[in-house]
N, C-alpha and C. Protein backbone atom coordinates (compact mmCIF):
# COMPACT_ATOMS: atom_id res chain seq x y z
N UNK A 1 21.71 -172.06 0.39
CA UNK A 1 21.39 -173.34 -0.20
C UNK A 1 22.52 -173.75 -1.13
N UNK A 2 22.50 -174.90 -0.88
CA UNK A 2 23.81 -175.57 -1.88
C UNK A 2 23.08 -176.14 -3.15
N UNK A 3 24.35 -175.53 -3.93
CA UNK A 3 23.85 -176.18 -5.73
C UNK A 3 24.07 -176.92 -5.83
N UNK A 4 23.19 -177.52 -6.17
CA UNK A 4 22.73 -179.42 -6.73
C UNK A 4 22.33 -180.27 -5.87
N UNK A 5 21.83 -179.27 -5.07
CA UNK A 5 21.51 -180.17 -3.88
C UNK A 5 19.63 -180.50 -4.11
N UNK A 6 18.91 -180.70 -4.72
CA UNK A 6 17.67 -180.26 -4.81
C UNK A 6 17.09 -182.07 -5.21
N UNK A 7 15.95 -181.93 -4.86
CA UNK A 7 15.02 -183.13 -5.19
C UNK A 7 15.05 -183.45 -6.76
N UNK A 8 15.35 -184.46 -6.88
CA UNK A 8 15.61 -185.12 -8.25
C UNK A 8 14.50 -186.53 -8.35
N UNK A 9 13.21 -186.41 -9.46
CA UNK A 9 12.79 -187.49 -9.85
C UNK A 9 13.17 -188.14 -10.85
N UNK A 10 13.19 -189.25 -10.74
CA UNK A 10 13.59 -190.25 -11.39
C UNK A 10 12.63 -191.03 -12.41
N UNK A 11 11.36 -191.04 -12.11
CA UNK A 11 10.36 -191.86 -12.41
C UNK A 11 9.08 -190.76 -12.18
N UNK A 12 7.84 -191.20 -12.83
CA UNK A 12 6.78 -190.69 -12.99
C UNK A 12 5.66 -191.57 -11.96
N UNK A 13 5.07 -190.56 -11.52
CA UNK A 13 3.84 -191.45 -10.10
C UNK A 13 2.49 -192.00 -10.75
N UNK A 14 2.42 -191.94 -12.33
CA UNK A 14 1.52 -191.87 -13.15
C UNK A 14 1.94 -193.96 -13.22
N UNK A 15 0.38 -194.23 -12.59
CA UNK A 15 0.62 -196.04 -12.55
C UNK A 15 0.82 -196.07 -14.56
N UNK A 16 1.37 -197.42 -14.60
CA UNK A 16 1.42 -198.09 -16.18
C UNK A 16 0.08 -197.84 -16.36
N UNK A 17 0.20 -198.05 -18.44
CA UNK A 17 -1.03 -197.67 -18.88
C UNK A 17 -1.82 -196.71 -18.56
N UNK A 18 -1.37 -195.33 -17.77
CA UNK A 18 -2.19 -194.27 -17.77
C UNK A 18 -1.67 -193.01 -18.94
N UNK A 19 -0.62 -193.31 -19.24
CA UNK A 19 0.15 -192.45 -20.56
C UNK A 19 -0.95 -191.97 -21.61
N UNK A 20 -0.37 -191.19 -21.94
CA UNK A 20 -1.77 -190.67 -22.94
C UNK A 20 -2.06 -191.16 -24.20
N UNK A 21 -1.06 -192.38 -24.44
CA UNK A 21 -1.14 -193.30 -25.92
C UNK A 21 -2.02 -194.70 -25.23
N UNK A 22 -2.28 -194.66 -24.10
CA UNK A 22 -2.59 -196.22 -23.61
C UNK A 22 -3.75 -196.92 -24.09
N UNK A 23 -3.46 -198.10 -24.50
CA UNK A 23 -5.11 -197.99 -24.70
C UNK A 23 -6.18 -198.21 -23.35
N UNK A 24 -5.82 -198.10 -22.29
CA UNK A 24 -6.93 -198.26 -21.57
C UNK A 24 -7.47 -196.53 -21.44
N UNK A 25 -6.49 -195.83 -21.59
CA UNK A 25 -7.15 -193.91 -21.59
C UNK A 25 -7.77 -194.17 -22.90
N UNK A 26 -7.61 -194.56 -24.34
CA UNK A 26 -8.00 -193.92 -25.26
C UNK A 26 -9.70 -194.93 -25.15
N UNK A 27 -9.66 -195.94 -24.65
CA UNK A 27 -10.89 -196.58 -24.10
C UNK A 27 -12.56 -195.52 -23.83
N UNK A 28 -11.28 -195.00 -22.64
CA UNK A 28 -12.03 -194.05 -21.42
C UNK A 28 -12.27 -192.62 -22.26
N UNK A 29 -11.72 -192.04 -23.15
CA UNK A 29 -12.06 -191.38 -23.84
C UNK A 29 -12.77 -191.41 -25.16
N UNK A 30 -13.05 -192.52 -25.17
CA UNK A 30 -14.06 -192.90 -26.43
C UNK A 30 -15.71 -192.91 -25.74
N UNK A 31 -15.50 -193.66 -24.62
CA UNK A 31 -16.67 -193.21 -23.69
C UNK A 31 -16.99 -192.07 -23.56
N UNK A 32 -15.98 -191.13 -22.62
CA UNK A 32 -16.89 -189.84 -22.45
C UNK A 32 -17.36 -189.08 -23.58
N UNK A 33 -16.40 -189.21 -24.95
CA UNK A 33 -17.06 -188.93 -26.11
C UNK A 33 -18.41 -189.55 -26.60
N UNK A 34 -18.86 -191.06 -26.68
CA UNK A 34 -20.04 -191.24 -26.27
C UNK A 34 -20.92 -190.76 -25.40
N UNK A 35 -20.52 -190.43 -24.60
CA UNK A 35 -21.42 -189.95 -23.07
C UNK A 35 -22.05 -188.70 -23.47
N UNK A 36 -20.74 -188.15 -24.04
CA UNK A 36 -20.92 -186.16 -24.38
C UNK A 36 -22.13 -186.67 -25.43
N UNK A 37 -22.11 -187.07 -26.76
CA UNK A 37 -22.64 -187.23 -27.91
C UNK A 37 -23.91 -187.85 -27.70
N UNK A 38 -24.15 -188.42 -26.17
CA UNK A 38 -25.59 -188.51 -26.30
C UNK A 38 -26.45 -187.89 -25.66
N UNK A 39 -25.36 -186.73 -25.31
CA UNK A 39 -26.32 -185.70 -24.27
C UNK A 39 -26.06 -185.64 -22.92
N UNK A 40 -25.31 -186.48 -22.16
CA UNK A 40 -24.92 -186.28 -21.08
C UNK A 40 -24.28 -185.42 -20.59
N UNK A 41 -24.54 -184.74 -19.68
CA UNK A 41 -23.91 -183.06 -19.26
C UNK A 41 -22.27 -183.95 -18.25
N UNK A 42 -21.74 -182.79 -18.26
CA UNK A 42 -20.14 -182.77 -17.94
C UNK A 42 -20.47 -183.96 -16.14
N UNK A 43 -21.29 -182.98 -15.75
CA UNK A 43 -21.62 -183.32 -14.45
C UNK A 43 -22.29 -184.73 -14.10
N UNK A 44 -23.24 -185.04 -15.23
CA UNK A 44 -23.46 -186.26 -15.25
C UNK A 44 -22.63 -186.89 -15.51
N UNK A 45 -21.75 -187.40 -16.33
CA UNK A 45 -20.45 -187.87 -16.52
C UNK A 45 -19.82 -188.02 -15.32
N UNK A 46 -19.48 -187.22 -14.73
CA UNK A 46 -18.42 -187.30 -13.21
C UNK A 46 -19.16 -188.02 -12.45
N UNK A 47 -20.63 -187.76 -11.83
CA UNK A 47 -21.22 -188.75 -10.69
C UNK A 47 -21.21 -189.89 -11.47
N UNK A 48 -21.50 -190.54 -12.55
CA UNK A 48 -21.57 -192.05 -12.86
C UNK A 48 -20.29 -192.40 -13.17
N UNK A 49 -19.30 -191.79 -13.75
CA UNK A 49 -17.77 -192.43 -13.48
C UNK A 49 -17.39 -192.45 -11.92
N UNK A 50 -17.68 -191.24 -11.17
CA UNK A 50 -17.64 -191.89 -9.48
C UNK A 50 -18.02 -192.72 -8.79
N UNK A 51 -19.84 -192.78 -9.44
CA UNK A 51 -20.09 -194.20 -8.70
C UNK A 51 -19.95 -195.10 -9.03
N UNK A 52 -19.21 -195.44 -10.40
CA UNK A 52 -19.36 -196.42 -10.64
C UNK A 52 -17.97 -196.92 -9.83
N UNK A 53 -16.89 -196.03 -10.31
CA UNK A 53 -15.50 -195.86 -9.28
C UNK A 53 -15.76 -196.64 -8.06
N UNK A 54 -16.51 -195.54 -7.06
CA UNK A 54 -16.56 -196.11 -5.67
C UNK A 54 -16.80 -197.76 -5.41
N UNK A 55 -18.19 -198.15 -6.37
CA UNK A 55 -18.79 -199.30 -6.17
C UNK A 55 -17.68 -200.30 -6.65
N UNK A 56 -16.93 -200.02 -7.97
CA UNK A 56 -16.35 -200.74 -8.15
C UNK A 56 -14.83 -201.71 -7.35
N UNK A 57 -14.31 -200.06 -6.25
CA UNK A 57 -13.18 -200.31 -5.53
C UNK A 57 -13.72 -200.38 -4.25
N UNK A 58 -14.95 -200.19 -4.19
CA UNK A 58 -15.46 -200.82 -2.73
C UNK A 58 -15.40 -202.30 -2.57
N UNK A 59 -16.22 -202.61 -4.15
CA UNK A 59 -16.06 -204.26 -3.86
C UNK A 59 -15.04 -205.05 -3.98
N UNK A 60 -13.53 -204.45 -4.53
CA UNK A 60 -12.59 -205.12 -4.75
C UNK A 60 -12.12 -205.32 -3.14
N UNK A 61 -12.09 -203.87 -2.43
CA UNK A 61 -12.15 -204.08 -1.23
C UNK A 61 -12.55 -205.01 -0.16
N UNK A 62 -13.56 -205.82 -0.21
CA UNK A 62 -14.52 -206.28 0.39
C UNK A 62 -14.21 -207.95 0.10
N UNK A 63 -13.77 -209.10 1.14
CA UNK A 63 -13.47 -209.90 1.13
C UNK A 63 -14.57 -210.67 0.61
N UNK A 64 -14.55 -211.69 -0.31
CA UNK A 64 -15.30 -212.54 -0.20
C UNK A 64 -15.57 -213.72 0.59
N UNK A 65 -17.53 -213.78 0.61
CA UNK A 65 -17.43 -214.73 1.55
C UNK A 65 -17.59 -216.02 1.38
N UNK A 66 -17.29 -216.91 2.63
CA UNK A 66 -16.72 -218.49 1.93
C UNK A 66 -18.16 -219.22 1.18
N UNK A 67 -17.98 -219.75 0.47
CA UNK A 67 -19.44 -220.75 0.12
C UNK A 67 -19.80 -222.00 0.87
């Protein structure tokens, strides 16, 4: 193998605003801290951030129809 020959990134695959100062994470972590603090188990947490996930990028998905 030749030196310097190796994969070089340039940039991070992490979309904008996911950095760990952002405010849309420190948002999302004020929630699950709510979530935790009212009793919601780890697991509950994950299925309602999923569904809400799915439902939410399902419908972005989903053309609207004409009126």
């Amino acid at each position: 193998m030749r030196q310097g020959a190796g994969t070089f990134v340039t940039r991070s695959l992490a979309a904008p605003g996911s950095e760990p100062d952002s405010p849309r994470r420190a948002r999302l972590a004020e929630w699950m801290r709510e979530a935790a603090a009212s009793g919601l188990t780890e697991q509950e947490v994950s299925t309602l951030f999923d569904t809400v996930r799915a439902h939410t990028y399902a419908a972005a998905r989903t053309p609207a129809s004409p009126a």
